[in-house]
C-alpha atoms as a PDB file:
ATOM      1  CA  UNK A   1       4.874  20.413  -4.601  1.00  0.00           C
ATOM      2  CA  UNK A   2       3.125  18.707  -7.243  1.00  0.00           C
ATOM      3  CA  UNK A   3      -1.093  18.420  -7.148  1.00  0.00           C
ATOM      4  CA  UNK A   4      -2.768  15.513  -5.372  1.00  0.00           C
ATOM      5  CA  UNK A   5      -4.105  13.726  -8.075  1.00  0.00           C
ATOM      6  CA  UNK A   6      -7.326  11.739  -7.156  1.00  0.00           C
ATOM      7  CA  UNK A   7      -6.957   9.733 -10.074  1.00  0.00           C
ATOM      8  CA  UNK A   8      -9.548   6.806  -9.496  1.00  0.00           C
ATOM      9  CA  UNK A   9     -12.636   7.867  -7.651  1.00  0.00           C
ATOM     10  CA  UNK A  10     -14.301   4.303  -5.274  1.00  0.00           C
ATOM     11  CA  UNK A  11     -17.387   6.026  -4.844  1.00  0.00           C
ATOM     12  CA  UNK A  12     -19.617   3.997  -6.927  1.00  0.00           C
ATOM     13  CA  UNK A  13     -22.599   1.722  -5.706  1.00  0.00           C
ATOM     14  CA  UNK A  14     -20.578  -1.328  -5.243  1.00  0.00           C
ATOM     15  CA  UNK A  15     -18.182   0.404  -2.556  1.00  0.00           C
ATOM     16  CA  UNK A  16     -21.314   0.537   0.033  1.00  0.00           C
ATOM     17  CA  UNK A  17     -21.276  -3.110  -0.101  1.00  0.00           C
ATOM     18  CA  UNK A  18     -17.625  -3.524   0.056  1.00  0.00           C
ATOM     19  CA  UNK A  19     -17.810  -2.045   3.598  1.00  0.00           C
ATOM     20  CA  UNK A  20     -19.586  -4.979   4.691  1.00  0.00           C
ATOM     21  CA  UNK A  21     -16.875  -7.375   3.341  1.00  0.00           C
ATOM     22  CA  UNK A  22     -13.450  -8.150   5.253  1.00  0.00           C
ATOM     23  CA  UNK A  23     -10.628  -6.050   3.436  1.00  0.00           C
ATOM     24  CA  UNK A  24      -6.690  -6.823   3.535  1.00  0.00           C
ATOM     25  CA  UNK A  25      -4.475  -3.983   3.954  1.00  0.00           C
ATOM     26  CA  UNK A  26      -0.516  -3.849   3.486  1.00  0.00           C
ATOM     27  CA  UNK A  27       1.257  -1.118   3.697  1.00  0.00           C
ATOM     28  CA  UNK A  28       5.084   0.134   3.117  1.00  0.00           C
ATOM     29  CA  UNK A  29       6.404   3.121   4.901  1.00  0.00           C
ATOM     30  CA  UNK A  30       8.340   4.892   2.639  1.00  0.00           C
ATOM     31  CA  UNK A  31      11.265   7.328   3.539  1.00  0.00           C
ATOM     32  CA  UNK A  32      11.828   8.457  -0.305  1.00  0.00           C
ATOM     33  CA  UNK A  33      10.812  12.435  -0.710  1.00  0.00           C
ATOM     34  CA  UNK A  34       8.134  11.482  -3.572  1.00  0.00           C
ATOM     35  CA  UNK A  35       6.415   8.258  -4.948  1.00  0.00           C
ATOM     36  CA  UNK A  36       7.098   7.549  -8.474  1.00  0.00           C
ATOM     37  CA  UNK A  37       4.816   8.007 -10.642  1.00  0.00           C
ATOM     38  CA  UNK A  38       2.345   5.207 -11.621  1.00  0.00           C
ATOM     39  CA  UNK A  39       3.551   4.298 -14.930  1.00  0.00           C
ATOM     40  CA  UNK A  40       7.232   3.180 -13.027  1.00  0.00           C
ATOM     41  CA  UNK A  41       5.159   0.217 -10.986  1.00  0.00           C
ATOM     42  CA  UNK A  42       3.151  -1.032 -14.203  1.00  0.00           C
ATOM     43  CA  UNK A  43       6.566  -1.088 -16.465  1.00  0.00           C
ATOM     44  CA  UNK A  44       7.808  -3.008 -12.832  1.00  0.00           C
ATOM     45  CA  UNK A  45       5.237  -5.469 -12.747  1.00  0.00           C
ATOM     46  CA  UNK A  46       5.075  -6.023 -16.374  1.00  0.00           C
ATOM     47  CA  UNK A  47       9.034  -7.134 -16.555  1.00  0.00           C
ATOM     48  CA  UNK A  48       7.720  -9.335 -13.450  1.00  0.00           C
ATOM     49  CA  UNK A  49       5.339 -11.222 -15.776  1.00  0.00           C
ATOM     50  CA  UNK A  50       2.379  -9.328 -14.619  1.00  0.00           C
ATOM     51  CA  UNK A  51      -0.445  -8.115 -16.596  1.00  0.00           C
ATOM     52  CA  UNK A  52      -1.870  -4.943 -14.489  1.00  0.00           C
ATOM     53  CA  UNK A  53      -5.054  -3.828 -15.651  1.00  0.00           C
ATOM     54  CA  UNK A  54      -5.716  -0.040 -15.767  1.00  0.00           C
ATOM     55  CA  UNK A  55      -9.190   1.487 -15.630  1.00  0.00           C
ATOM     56  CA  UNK A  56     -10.584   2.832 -18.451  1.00  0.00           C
ATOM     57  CA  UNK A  57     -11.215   6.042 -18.799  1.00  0.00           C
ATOM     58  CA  UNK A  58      -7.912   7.189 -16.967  1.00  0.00           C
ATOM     59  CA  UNK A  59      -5.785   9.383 -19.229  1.00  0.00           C
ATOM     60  CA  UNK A  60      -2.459   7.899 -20.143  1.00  0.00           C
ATOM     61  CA  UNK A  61      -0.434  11.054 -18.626  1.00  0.00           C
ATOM     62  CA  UNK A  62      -2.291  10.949 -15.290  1.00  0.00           C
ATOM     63  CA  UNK A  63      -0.117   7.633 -15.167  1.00  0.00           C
ATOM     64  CA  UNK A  64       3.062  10.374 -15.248  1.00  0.00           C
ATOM     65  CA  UNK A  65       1.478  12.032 -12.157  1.00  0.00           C
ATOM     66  CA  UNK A  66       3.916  11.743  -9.229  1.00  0.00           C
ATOM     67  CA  UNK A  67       1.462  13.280  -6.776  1.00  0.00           C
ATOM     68  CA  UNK A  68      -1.090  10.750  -7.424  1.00  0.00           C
ATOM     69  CA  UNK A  69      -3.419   9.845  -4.328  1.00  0.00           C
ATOM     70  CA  UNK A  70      -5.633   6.939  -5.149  1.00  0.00           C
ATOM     71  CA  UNK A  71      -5.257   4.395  -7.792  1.00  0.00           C
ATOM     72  CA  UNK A  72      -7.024   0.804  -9.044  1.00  0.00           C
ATOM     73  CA  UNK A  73      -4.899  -2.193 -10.822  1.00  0.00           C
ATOM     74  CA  UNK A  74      -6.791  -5.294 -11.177  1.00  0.00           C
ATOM     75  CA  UNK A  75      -4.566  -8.381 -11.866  1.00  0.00           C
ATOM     76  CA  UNK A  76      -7.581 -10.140 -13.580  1.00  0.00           C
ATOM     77  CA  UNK A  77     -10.716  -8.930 -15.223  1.00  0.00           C
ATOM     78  CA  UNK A  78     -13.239 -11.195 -13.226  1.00  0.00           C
ATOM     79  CA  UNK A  79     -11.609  -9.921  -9.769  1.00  0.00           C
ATOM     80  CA  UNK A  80     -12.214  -6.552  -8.231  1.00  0.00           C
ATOM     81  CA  UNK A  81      -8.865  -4.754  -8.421  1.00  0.00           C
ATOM     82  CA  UNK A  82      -6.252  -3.493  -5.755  1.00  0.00           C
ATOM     83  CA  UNK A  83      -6.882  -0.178  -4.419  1.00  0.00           C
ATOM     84  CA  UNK A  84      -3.578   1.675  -3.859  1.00  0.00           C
ATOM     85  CA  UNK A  85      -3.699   5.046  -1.679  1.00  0.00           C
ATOM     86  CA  UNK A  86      -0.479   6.791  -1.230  1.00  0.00           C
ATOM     87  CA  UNK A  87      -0.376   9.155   1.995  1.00  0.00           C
ATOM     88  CA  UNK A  88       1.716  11.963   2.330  1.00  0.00           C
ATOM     89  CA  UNK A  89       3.645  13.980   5.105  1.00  0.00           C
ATOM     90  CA  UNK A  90       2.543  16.941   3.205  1.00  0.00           C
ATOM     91  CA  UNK A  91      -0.761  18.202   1.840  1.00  0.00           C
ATOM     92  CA  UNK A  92      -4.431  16.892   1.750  1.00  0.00           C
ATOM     93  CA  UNK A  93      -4.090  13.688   3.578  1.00  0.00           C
ATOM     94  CA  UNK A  94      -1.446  14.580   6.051  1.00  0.00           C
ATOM     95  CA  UNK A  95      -3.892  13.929   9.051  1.00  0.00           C
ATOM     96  CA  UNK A  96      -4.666  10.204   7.670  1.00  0.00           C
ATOM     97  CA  UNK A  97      -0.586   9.890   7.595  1.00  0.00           C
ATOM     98  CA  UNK A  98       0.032  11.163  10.720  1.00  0.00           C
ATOM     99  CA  UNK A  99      -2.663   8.737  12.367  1.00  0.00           C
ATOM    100  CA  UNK A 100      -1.447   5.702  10.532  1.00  0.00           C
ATOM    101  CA  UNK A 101       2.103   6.596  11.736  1.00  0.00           C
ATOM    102  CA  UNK A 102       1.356   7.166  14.986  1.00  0.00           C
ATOM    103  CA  UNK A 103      -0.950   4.040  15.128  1.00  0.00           C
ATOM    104  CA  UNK A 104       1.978   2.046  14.350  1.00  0.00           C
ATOM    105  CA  UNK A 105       4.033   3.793  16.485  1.00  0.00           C
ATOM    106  CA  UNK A 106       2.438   3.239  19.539  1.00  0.00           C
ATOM    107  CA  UNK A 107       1.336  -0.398  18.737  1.00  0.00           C
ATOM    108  CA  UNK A 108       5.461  -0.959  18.305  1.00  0.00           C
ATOM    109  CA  UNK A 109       6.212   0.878  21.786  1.00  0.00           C
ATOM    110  CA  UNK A 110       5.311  -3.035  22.892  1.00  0.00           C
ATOM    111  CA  UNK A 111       7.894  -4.429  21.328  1.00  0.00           C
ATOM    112  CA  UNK A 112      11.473  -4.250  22.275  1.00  0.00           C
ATOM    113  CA  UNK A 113      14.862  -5.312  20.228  1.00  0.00           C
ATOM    114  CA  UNK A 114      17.161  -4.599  17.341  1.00  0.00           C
ATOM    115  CA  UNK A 115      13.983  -5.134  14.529  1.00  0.00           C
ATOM    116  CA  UNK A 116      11.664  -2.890  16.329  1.00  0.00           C
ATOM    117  CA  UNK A 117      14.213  -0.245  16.816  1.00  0.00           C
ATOM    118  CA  UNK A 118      14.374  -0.833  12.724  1.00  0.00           C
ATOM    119  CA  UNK A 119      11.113  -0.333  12.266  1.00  0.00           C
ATOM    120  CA  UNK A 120      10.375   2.726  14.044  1.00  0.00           C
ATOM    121  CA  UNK A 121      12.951   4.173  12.600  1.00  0.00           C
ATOM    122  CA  UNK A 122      11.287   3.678   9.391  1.00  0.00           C
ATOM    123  CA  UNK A 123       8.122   5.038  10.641  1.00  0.00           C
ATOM    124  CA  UNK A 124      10.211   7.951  12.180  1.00  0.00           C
ATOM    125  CA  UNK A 125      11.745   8.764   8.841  1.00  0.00           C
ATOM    126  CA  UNK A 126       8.682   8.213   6.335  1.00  0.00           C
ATOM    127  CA  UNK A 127       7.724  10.686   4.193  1.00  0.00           C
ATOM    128  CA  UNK A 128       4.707   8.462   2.732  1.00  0.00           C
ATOM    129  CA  UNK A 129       2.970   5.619   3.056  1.00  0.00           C
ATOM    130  CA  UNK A 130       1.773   3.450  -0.136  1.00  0.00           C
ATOM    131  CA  UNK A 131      -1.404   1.134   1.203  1.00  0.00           C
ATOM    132  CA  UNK A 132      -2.714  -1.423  -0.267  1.00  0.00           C
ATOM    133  CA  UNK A 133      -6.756  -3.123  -0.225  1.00  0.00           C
ATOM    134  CA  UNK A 134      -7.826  -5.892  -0.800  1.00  0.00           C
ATOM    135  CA  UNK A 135     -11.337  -7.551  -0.992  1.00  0.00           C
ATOM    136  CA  UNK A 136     -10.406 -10.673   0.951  1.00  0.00           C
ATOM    137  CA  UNK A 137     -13.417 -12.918  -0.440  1.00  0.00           C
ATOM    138  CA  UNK A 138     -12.377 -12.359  -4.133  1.00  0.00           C
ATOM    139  CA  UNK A 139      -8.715 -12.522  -3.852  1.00  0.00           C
ATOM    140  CA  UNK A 140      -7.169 -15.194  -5.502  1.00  0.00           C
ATOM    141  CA  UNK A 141      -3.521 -16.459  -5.008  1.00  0.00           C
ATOM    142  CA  UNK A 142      -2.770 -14.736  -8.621  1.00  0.00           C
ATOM    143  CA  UNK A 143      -3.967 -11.460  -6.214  1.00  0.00           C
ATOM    144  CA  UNK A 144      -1.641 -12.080  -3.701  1.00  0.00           C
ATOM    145  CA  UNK A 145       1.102 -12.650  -5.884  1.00  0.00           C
ATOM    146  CA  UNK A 146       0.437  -8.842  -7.708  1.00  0.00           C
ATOM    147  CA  UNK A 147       0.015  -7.100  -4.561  1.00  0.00           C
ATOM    148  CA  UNK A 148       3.654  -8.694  -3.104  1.00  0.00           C
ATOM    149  CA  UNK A 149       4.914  -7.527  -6.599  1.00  0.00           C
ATOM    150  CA  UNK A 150       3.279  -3.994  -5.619  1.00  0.00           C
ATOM    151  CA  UNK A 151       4.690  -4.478  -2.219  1.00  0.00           C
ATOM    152  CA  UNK A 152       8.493  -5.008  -3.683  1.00  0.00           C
ATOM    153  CA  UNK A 153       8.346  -1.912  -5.780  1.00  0.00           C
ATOM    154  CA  UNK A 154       7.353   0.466  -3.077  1.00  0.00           C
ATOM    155  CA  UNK A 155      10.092  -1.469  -0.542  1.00  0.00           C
ATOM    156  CA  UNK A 156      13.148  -1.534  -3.547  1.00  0.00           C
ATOM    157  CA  UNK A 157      12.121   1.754  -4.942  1.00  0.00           C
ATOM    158  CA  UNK A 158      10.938   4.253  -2.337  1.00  0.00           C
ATOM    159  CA  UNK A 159      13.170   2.653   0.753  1.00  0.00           C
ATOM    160  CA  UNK A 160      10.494   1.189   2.744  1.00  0.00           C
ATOM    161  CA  UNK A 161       9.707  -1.950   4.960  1.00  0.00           C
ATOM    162  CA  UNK A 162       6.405  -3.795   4.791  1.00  0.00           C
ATOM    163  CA  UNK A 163       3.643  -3.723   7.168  1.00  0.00           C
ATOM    164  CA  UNK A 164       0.253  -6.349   6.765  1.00  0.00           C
ATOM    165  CA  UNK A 165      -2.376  -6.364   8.778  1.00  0.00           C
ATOM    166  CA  UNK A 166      -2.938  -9.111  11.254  1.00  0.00           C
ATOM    167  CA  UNK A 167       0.804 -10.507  10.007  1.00  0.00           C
ATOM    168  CA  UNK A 168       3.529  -7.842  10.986  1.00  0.00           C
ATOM    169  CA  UNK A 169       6.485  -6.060   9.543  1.00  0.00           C
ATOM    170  CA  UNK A 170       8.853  -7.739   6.762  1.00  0.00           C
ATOM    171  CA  UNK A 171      12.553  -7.441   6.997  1.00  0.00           C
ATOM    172  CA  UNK A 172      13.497  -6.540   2.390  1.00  0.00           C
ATOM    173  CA  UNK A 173      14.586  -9.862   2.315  1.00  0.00           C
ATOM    174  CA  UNK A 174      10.761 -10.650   3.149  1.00  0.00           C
ATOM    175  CA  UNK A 175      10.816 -12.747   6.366  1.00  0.00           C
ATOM    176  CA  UNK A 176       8.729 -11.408   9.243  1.00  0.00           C
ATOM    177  CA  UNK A 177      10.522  -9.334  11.786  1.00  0.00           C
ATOM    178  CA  UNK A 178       8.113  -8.217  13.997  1.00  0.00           C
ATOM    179  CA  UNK A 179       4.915 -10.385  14.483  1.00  0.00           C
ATOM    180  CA  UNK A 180       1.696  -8.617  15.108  1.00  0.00           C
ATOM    181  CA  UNK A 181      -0.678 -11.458  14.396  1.00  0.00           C
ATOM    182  CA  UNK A 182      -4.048 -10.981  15.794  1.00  0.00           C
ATOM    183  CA  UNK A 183      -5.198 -14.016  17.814  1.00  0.00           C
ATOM    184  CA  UNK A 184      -9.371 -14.281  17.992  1.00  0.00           C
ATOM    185  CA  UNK A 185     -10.846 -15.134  21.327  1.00  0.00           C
ATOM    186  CA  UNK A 186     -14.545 -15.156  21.725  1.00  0.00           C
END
């Protein structure tokens, strides 16, 4: 197995006060073996019209890294960019895997039919899970549009199916599948 590769550290002053602000997370449960490296999703979302912006400072082979752990793309210089995390069955973050999985798992044992037996099957058979944040103050639609492009790599690529919060699963063809919308009551 490859090193985990923390290639983009968020511990800088402004990630105290993103804790305070209401952050998006997607997901896509993953059954390939490995996640490819970086530099396969910015060639991807470059032939998608996209323009990803890499930090500076990150050396151009870390991009070749397949055992990558933590990454930022911005879409836009004025925006705070798109953390990606990619979580293992193996390794370092295999505790933070197995409690996403099994949070998903149990929060599916609700539903019944043909797309929820689809989707834990996914989750039974991932081997990784690429997650996605998202500021949701500073996102713009342009944002949206990048992470979905994100999103579609992982899904095509790595065999996965979709998961955002407050929203649900996605079938590949991208229509929702299993609703898990959060209604507020106060």
């Amino acid at each position: 197995m490859g090193k985990e590769l923390p290639i983009v550290s968020t511990a800088t002053p402004e990630a105290a006060s993103e804790q305070a602000e209401k952050v998006i997370y997607s997901r896509v449960f993953c059954q390939r073996d490995n996640s490819p490296p970086l530099r396969l999703l910015v060639e991807f979302l470059r032939m998608r019209g996209q323009t990803p912006i890499i930090p500076s400072g990150i050396d151009e082979i870390a991009l070749d890294e397949w055992a990558w752990v933590q990454m930022a793309l911005s879409y836009q210089q004025d925006r705070k960019p798109i953390q990606l995390f990619c979580l293992r069955d193996r390794g370092t973050y295999k505790d933070v895997f197995d409690q996403e999985r099994g949070q998903f798992s149990q929060l599916l044992s609700v539903h019944d039919g043909m797309e929820s037996q689809l989707v834990r099957s996914y989750l039974t058979d991932c081997r990784f899970i690429l997650t996605t944040r998202m500021i949701e103050q500073d996102i713009t639609e342009e944002g949206y549009d990048f992470n979905g492009w994100i999103l579609e790599f992982y899904q095509e690529q790595c065999n996965g199916i979709v998961q955002i919060d407050n929203r649900g699963f996605y079938s590949p063809k991208g229509e929702l599948i299993i609703d898990m919308s959060v209604s507020v009551e106060d």
